[in-house]
C-alpha atoms as a PDB file:
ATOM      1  CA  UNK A   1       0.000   0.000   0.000  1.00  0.00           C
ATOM      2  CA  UNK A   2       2.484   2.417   1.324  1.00  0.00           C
ATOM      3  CA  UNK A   3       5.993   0.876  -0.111  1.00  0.00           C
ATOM      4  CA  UNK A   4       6.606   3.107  -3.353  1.00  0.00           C
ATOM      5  CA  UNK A   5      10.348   3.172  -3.943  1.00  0.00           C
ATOM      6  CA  UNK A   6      11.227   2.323  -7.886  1.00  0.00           C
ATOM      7  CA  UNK A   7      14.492   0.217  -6.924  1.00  0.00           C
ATOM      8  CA  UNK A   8      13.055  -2.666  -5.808  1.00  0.00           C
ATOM      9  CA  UNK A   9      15.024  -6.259  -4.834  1.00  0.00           C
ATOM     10  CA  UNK A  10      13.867  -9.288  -5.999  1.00  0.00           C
ATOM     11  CA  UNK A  11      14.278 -12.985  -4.467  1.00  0.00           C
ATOM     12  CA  UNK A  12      13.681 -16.684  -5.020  1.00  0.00           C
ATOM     13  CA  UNK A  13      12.974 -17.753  -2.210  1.00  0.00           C
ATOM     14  CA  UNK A  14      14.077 -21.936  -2.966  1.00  0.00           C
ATOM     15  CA  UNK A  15      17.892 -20.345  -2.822  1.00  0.00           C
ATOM     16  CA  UNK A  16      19.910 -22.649  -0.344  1.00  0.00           C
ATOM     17  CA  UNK A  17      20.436 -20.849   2.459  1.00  0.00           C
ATOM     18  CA  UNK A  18      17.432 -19.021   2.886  1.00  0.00           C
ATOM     19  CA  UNK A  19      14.812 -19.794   5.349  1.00  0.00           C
ATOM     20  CA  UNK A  20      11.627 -20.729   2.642  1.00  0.00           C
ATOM     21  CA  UNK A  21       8.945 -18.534   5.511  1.00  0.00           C
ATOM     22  CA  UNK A  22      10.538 -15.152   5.855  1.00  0.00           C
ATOM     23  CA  UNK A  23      13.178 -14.923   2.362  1.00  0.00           C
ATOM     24  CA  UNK A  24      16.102 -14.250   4.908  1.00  0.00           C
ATOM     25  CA  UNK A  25      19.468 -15.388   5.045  1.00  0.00           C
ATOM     26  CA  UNK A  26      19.225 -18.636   7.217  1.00  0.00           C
ATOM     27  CA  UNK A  27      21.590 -16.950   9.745  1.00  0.00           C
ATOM     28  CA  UNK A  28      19.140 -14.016  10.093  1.00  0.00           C
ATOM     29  CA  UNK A  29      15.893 -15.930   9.759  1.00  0.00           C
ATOM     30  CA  UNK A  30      12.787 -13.888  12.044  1.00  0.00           C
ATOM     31  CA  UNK A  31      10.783 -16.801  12.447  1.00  0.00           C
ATOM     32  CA  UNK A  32      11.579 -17.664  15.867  1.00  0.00           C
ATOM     33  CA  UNK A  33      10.995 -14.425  16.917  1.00  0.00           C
ATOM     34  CA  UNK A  34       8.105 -13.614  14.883  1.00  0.00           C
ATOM     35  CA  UNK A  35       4.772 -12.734  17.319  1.00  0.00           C
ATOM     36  CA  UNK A  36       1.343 -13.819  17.074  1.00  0.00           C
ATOM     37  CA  UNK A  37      -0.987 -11.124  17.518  1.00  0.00           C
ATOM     38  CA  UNK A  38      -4.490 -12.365  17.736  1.00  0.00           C
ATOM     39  CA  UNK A  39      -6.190  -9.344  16.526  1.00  0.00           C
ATOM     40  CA  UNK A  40     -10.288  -8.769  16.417  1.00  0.00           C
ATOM     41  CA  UNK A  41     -10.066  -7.175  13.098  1.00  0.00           C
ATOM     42  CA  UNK A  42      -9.944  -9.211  10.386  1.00  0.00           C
ATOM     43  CA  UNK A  43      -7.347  -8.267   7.370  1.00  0.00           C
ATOM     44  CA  UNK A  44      -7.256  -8.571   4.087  1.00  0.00           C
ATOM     45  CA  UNK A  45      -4.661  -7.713   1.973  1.00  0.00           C
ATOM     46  CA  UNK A  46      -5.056  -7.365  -1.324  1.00  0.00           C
ATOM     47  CA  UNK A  47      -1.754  -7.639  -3.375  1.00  0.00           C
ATOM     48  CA  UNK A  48      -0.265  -6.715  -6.578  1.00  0.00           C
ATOM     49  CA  UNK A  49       1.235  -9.497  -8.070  1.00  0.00           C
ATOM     50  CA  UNK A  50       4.702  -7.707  -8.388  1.00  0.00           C
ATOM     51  CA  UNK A  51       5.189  -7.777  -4.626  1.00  0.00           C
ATOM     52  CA  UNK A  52       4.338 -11.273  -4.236  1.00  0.00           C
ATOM     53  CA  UNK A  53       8.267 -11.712  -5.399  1.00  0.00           C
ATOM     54  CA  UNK A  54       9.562  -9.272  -4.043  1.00  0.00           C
ATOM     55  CA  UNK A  55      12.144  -9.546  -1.193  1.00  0.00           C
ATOM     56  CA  UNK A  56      11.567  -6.514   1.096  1.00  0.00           C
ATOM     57  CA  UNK A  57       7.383  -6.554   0.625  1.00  0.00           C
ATOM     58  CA  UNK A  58       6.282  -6.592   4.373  1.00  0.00           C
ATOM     59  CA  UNK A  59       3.020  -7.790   4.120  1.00  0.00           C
ATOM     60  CA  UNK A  60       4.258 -11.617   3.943  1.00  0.00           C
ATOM     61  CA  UNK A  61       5.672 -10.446   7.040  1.00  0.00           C
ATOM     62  CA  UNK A  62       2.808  -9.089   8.681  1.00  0.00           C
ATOM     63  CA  UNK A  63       0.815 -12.311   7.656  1.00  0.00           C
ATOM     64  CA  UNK A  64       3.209 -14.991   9.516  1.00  0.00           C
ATOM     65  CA  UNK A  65       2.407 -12.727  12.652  1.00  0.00           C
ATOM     66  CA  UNK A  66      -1.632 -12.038  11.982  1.00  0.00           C
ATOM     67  CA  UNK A  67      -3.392 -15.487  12.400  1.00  0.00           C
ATOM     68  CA  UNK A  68      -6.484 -13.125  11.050  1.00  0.00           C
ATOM     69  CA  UNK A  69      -4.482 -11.478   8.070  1.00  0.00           C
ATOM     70  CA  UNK A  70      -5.140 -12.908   4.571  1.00  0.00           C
ATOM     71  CA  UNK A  71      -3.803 -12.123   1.080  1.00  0.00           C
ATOM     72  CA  UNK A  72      -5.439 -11.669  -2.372  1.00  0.00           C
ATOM     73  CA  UNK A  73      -3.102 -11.618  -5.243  1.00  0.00           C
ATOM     74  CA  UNK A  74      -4.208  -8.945  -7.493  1.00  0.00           C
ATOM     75  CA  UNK A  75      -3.053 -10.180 -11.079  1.00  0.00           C
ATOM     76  CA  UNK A  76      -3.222  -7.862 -13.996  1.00  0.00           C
ATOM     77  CA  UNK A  77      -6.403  -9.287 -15.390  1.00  0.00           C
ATOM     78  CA  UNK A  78      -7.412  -7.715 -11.941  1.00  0.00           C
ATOM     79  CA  UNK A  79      -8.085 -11.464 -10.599  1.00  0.00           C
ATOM     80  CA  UNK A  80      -8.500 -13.449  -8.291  1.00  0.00           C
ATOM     81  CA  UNK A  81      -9.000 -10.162  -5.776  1.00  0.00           C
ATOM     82  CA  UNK A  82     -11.913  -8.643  -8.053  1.00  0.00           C
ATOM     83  CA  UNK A  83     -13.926 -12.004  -7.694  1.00  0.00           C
ATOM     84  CA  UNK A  84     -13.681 -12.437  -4.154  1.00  0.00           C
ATOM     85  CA  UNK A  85     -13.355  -8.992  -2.658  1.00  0.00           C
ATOM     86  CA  UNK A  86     -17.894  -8.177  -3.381  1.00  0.00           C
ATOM     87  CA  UNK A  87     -18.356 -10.868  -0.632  1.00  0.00           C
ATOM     88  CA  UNK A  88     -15.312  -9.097   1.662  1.00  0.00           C
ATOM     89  CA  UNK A  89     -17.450  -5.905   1.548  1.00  0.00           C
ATOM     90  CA  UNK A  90     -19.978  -6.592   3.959  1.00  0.00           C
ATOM     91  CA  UNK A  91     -21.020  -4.252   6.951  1.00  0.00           C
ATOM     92  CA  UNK A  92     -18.163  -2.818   9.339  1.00  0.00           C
ATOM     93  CA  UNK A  93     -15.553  -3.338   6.284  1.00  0.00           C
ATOM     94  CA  UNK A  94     -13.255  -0.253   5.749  1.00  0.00           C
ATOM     95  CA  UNK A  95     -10.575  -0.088   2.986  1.00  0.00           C
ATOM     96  CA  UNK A  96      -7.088   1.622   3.957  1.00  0.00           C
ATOM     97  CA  UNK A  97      -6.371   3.564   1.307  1.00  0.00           C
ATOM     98  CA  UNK A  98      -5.195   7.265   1.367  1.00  0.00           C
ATOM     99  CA  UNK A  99      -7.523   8.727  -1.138  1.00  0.00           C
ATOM    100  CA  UNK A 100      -8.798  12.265  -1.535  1.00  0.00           C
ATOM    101  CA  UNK A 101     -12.165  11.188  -0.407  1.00  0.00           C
ATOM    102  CA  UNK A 102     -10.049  10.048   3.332  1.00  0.00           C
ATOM    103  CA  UNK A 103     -11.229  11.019   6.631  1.00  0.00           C
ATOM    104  CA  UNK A 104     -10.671  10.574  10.089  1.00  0.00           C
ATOM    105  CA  UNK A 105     -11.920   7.611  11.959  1.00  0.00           C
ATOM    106  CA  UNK A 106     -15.031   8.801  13.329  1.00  0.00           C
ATOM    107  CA  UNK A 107     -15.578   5.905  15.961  1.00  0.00           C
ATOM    108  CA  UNK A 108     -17.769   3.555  13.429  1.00  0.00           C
ATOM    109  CA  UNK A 109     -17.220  -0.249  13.906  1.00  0.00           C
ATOM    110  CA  UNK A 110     -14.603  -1.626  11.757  1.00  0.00           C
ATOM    111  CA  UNK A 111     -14.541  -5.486  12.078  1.00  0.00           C
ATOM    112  CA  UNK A 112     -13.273  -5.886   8.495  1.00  0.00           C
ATOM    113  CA  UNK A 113     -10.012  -3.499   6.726  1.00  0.00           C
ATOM    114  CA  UNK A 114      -9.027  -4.041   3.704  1.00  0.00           C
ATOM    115  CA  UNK A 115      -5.085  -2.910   2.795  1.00  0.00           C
ATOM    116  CA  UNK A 116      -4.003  -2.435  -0.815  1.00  0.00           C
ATOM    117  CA  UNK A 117       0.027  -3.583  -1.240  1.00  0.00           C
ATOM    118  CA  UNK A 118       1.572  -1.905  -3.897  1.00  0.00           C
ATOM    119  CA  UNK A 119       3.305   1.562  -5.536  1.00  0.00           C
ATOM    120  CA  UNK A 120       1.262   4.512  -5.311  1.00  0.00           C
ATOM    121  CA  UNK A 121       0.701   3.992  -9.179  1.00  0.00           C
ATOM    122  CA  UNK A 122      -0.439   0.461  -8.406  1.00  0.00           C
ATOM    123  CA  UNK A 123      -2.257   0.687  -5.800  1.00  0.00           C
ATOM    124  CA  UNK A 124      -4.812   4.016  -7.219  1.00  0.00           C
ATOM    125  CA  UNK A 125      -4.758   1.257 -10.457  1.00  0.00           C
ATOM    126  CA  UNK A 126      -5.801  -1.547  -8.449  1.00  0.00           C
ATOM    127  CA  UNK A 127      -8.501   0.691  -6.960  1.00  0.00           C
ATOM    128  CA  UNK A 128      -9.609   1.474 -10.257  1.00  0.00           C
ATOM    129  CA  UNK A 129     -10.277  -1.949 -11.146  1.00  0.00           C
ATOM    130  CA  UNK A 130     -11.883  -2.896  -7.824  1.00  0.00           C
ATOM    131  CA  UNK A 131     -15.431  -1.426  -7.921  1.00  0.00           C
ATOM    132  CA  UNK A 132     -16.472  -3.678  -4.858  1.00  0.00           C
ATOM    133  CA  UNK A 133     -14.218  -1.094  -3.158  1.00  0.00           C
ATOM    134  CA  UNK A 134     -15.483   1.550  -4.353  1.00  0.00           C
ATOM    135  CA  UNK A 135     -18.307   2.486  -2.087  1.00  0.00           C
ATOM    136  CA  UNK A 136     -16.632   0.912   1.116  1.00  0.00           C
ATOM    137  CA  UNK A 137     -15.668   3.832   3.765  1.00  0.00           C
ATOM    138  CA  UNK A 138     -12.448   5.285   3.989  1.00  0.00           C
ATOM    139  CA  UNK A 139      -9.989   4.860   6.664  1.00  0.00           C
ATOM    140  CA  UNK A 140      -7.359   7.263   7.051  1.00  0.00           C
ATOM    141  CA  UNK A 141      -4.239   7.140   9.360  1.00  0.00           C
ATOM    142  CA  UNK A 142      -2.958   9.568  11.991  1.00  0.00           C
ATOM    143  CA  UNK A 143      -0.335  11.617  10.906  1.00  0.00           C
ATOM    144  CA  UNK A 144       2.971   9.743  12.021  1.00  0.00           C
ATOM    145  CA  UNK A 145       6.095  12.311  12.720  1.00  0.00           C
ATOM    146  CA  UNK A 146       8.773   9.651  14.125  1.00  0.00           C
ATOM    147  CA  UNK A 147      11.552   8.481  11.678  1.00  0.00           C
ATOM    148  CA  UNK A 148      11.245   5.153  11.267  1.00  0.00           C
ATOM    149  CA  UNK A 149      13.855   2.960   9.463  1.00  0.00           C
ATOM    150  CA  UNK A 150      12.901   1.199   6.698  1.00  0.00           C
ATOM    151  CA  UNK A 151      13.764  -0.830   3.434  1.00  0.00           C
ATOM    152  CA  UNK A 152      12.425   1.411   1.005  1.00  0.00           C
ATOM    153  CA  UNK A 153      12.731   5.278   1.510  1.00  0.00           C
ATOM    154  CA  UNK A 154       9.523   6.947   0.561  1.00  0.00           C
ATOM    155  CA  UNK A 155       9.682   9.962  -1.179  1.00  0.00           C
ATOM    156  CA  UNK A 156       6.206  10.666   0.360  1.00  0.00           C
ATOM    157  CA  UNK A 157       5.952  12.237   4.185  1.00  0.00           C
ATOM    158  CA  UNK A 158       3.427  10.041   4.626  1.00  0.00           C
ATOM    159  CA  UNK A 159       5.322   7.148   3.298  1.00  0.00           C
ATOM    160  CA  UNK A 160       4.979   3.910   4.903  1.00  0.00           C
ATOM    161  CA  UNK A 161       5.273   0.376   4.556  1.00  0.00           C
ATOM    162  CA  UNK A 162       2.616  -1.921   4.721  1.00  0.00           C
ATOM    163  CA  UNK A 163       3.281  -3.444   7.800  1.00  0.00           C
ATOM    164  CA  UNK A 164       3.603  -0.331   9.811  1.00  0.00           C
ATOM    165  CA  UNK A 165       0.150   1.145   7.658  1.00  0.00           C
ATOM    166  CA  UNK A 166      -1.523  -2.290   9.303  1.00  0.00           C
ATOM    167  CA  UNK A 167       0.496  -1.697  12.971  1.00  0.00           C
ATOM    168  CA  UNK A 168      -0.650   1.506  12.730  1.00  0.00           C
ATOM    169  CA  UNK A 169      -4.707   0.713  11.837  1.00  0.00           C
ATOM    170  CA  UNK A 170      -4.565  -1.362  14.690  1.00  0.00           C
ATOM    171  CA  UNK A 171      -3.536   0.271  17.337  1.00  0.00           C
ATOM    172  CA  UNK A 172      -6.278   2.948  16.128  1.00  0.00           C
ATOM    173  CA  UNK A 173      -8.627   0.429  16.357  1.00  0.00           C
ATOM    174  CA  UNK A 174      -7.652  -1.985  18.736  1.00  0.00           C
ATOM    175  CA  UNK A 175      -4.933  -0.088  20.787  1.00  0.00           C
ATOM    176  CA  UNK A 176      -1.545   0.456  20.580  1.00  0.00           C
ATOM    177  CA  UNK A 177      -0.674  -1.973  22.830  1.00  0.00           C
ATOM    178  CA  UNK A 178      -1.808  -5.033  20.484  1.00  0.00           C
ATOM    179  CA  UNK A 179      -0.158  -2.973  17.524  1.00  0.00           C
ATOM    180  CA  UNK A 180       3.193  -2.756  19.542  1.00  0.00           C
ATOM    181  CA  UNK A 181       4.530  -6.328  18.942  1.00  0.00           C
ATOM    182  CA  UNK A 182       3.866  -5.542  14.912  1.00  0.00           C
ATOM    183  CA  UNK A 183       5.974  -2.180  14.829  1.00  0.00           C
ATOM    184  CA  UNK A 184       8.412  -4.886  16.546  1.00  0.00           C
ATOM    185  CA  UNK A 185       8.698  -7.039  14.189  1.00  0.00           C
ATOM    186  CA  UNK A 186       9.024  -4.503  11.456  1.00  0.00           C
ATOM    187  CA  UNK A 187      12.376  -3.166  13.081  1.00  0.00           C
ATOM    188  CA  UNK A 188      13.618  -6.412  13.599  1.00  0.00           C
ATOM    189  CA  UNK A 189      12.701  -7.576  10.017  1.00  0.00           C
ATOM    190  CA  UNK A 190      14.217  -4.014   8.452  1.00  0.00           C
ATOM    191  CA  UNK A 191      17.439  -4.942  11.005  1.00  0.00           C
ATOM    192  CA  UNK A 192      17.527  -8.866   9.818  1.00  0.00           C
ATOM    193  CA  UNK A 193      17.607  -7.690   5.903  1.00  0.00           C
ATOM    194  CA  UNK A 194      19.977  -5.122   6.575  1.00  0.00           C
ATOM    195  CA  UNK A 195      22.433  -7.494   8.669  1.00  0.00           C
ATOM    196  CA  UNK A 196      22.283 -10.118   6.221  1.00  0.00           C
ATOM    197  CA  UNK A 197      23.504  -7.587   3.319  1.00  0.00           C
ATOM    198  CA  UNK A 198      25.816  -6.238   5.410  1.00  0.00           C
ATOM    199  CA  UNK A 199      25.072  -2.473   5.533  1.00  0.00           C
ATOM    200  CA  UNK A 200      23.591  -2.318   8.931  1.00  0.00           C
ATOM    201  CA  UNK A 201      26.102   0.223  10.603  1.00  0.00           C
ATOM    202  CA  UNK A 202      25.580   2.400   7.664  1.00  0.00           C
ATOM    203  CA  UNK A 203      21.865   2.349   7.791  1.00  0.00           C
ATOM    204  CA  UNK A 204      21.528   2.585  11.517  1.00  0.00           C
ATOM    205  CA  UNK A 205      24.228   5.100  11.808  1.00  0.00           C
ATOM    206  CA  UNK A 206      21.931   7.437   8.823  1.00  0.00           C
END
């Protein structure tokens, strides 16, 4: 949703040496430290096909920690996410999305959020294509001033990636304690990469 840098790495994640769950470097695999956070929303994650392959997309991440997270693969035929998402629309379902029509959370039950994982071009594409989307409320997040460390700079203020966008929905909706674990995992994941291609110092030190 949030992750729009152009320079994007790319991974098969069969390579020897790599743990097959979270696409790191055996030696710097998450997994054992990777939370469950048993959250009342449910989340759906609707995915552009591109960052099903790629290495630094978060919401795989986010997923191994979410027992209630699921992903749609958005293809560019616009499938299999435009089939299923008219019966995801139901009542209390809220799309997280920054469009111009965003507003604050005004309190309304959200048992449902759907999260778009793409570019910015993507993403506003794959809304295009969605109509099921189209007339399912808005949720917008708080504006977030701390510097966060991540794999792909945004060029954006608002910039995030999709695992701190979801973090960040629920601890609006839930709390910030149950979203606290999830911000977690994202610097560990972020640290993990970075150790494993040997540029933490420099990153951390930025």
């Amino acid at each position: 949703m949030y992750e729009r840098l152009a320079v994007r790495s790319s991974t098969d994640k069969g390579q020897p040496g790599r743990c097959q769950r979270c696409w790191i470097l055996d030696a710097f695999c998450i997994c054992g430290v990777t939370p469950v956070v048993p959250t009342l929303t449910e989340v759906v994650v609707v995915r552009h096909e591109r960052e099903s392959w790629k290495s630094t997309g978060t919401a795989r991440i986010a997923a191994m920690a979410m027992p209630r997270l699921r992903i749609l693969d958005f293809t560019e035929n616009s499938e299999p996410a435009k089939s299923a998402l008219p019966a995801e629309c139901g009542p209390g379902t809220h799309v997280l999305f920054p469009t111009d029509e965003s507003a604050p959370w005004d309190g309304a039950a959200v048992t449902k959020l759907v999260v778009l994982d793409g570019t910015w071009r993507q993403v506003r594409r794959m809304y295009a294509k969605l109509p099921a989307l189209h007339a399912v409320p808005k949720l917008a997040l708080p504006e977030n001033l701390t510097k966060v460390l991540r794999l792909r700079e945004s060029k954006f203020e608002a910039g995030r990636s999709t695992l701190e966008a979801i973090a960040e929905a629920i601890a609006l909706l839930e709390g910030a304690p149950l979203a606290a674990p999830l911000h977690a995992l994202h610097a560990t994941y972020v640290e993990k990469v970075f150790r494993a291609r040997g540029v933490w110092e420099q990153k951390n030190a930025v």
